[in-house]
Protein backbone atom coordinates (compact mmCIF):
# COMPACT_ATOMS: atom_id res chain seq x y z
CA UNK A 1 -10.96 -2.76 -22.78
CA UNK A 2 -13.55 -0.31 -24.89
CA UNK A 3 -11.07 -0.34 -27.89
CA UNK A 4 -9.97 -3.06 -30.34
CA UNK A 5 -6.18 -3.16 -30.06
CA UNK A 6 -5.81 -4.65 -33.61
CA UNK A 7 -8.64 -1.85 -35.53
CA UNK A 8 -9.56 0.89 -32.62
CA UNK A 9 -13.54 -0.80 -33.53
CA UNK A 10 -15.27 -0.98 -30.44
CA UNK A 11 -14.91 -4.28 -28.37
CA UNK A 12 -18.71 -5.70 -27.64
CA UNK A 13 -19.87 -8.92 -25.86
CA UNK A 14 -19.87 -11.75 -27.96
CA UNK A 15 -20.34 -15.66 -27.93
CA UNK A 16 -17.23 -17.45 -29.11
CA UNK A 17 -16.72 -21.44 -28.60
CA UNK A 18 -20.23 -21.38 -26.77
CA UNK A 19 -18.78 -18.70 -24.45
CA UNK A 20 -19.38 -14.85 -23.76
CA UNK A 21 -16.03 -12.88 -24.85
CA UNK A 22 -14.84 -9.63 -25.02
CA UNK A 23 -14.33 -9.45 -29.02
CA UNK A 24 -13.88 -6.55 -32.14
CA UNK A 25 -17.26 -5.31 -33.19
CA UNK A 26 -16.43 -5.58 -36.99
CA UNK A 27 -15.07 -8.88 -36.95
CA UNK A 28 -11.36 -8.07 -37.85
CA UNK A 29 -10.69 -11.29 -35.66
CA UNK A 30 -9.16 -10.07 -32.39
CA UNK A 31 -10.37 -11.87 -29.64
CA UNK A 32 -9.70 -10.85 -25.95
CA UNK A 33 -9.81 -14.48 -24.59
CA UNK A 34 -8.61 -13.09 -20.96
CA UNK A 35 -6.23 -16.48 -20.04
CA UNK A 36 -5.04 -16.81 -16.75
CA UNK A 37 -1.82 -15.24 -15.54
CA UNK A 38 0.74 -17.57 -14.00
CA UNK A 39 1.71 -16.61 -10.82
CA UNK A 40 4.38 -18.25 -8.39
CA UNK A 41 3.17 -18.78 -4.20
CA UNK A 42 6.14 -19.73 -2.65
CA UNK A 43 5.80 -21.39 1.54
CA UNK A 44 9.15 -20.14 2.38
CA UNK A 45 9.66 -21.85 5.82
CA UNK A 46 13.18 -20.99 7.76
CA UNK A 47 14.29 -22.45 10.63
CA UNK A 48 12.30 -20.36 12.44
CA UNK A 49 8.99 -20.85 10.39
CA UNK A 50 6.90 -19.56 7.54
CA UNK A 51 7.74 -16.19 6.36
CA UNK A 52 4.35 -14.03 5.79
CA UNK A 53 5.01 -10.74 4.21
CA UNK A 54 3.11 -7.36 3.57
CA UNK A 55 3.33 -5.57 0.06
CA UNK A 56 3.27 -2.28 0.13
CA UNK A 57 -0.14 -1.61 -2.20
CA UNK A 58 -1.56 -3.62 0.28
CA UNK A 59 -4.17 -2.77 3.89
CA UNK A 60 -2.53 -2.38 6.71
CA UNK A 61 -2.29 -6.14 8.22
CA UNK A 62 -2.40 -7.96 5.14
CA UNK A 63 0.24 -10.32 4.82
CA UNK A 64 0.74 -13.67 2.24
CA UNK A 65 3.01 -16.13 1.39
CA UNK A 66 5.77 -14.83 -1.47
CA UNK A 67 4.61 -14.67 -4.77
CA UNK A 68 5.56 -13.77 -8.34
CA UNK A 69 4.94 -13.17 -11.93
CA UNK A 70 6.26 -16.05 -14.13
CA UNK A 71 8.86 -14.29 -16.60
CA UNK A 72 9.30 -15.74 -20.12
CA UNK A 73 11.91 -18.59 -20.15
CA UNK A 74 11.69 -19.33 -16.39
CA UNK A 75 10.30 -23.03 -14.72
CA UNK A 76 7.88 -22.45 -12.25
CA UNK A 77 10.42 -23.67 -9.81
CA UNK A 78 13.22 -21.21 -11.33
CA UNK A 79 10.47 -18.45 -10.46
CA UNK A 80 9.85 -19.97 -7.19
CA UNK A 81 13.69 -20.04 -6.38
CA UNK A 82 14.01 -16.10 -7.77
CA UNK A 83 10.73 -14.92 -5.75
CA UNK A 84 12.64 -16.06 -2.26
CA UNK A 85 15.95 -14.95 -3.66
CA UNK A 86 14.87 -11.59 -4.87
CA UNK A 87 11.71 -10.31 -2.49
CA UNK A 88 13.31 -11.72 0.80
CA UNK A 89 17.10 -12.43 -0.18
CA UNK A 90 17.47 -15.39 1.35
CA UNK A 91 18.98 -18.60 -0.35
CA UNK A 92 16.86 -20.97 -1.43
CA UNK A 93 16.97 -24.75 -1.87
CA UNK A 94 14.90 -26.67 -3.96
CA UNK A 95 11.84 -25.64 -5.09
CA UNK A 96 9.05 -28.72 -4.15
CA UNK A 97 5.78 -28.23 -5.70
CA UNK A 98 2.70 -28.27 -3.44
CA UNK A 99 -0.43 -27.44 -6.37
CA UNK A 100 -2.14 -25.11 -7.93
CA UNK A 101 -5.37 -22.73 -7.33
CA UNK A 102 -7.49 -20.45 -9.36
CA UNK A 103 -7.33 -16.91 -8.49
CA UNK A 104 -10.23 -15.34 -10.44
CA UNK A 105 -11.93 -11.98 -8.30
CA UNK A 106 -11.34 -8.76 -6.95
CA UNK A 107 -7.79 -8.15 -4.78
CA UNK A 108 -7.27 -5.37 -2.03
CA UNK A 109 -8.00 -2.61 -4.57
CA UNK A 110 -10.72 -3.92 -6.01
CA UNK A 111 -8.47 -4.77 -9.25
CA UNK A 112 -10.08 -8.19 -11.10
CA UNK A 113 -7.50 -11.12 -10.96
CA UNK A 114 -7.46 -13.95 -13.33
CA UNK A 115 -4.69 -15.44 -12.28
CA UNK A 116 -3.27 -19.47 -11.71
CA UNK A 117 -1.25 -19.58 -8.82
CA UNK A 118 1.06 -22.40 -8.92
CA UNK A 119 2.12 -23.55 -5.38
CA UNK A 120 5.80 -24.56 -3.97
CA UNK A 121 7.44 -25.15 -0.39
CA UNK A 122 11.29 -23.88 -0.51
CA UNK A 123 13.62 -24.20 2.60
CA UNK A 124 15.64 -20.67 2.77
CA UNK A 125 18.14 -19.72 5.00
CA UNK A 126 19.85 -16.52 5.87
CA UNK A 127 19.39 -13.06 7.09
CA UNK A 128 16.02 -11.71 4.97
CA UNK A 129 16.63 -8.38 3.28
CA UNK A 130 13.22 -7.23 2.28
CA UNK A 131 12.93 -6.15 -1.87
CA UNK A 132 11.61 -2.56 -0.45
CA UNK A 133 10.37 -1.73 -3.98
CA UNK A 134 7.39 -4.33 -3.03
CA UNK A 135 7.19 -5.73 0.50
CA UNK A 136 7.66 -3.11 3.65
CA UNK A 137 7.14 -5.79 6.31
CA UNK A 138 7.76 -9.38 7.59
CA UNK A 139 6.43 -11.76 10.23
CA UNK A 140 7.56 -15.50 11.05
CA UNK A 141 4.97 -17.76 12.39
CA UNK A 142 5.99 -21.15 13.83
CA UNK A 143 4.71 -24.77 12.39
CA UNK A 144 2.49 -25.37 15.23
CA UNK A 145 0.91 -21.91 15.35
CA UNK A 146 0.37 -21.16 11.60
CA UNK A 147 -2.94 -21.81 9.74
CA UNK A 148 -4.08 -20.87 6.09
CA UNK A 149 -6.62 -18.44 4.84
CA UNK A 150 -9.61 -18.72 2.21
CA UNK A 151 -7.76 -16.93 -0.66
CA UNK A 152 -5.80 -19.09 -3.35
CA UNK A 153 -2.43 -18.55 -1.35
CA UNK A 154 -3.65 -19.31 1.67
CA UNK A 155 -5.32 -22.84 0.48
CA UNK A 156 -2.01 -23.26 -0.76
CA UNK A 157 -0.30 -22.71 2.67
CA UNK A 158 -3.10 -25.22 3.70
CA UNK A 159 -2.48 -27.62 1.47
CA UNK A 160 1.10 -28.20 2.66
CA UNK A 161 0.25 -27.93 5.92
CA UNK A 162 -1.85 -31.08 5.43
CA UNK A 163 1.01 -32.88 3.56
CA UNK A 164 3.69 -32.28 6.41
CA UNK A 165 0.98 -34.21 9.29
């Protein structure tokens, strides 16, 4: 952001509450404060196992537990239930909340993330139907082979993995 939104003054580096924040040069009072984004990590685990899939704007090989944007109006666990309904179309049960990490770097792109991801386990069933506008690929890993990963999703995986031993 070069531009204040509120005056089209340029935005310049400025301490605000004893931090450094992206602010209006001339003081009309717009403040970028940059708050997380909630996002949604759902384990979906089937009777098979834990579904891991790719999104498209992702490497090659990449995959992650489901996730999603939390929409206005929505529960984390409504989001959690529409995430496995909508990207994988299976049903969902209930939504059983695992915890929360801080997502705050650089994704596959190089994009900057400030995001909390808030973590939940749902049982699914069914056939999955990939959403093909975002994910292009699926695996299942078993229980007793699956592990998580260093990124916020993947502590999350680990996390629940702990609580089922």
């Amino acid at each position: 952001m070069k531009f204040c939104p509120q005056c089209q003054s340029d935005i310049s580096i400025q301490v605000i509450d004893g931090e450094q924040r992206r602010a209006c040069s001339v003081q009309c009072g717009f403040v970028f404060w940059d708050n997380p984004t909630p996002v949604v990590a759902v384990v979906v685990e089937t009777p098979e196992g834990i579904v891991l899939a790719h999104n498209k704007l992702w490497p090659p090989g990449k995959f992650s537990i489901i996730t999603g944007f939390l929409e206005r109006g929505e529960t984390p666990e409504m989001c959690a239930i529409r995430e496995t309904e909508e990207e994988l179309g299976l049903k969902a049960g209930h939504a059983e909340f695992i915890g929360f990490e801080l997502f705050d770097g650089q994704g596959f792109n190089g994009q900057e993330f400030n995001q909390l991801i808030i973590g939940f386990h749902i049982y699914a069933e069914g056939d999955i139907r990939l959403d093909e506008n975002e994910l292009d690929e699926f695996k299942i890993i078993s229980l007793d082979k699956i592990k998580g990963w260093g990124s916020a999703t993947g502590k999350i995986l680990s996390r629940w993995l702990e609580s089922q031993t």
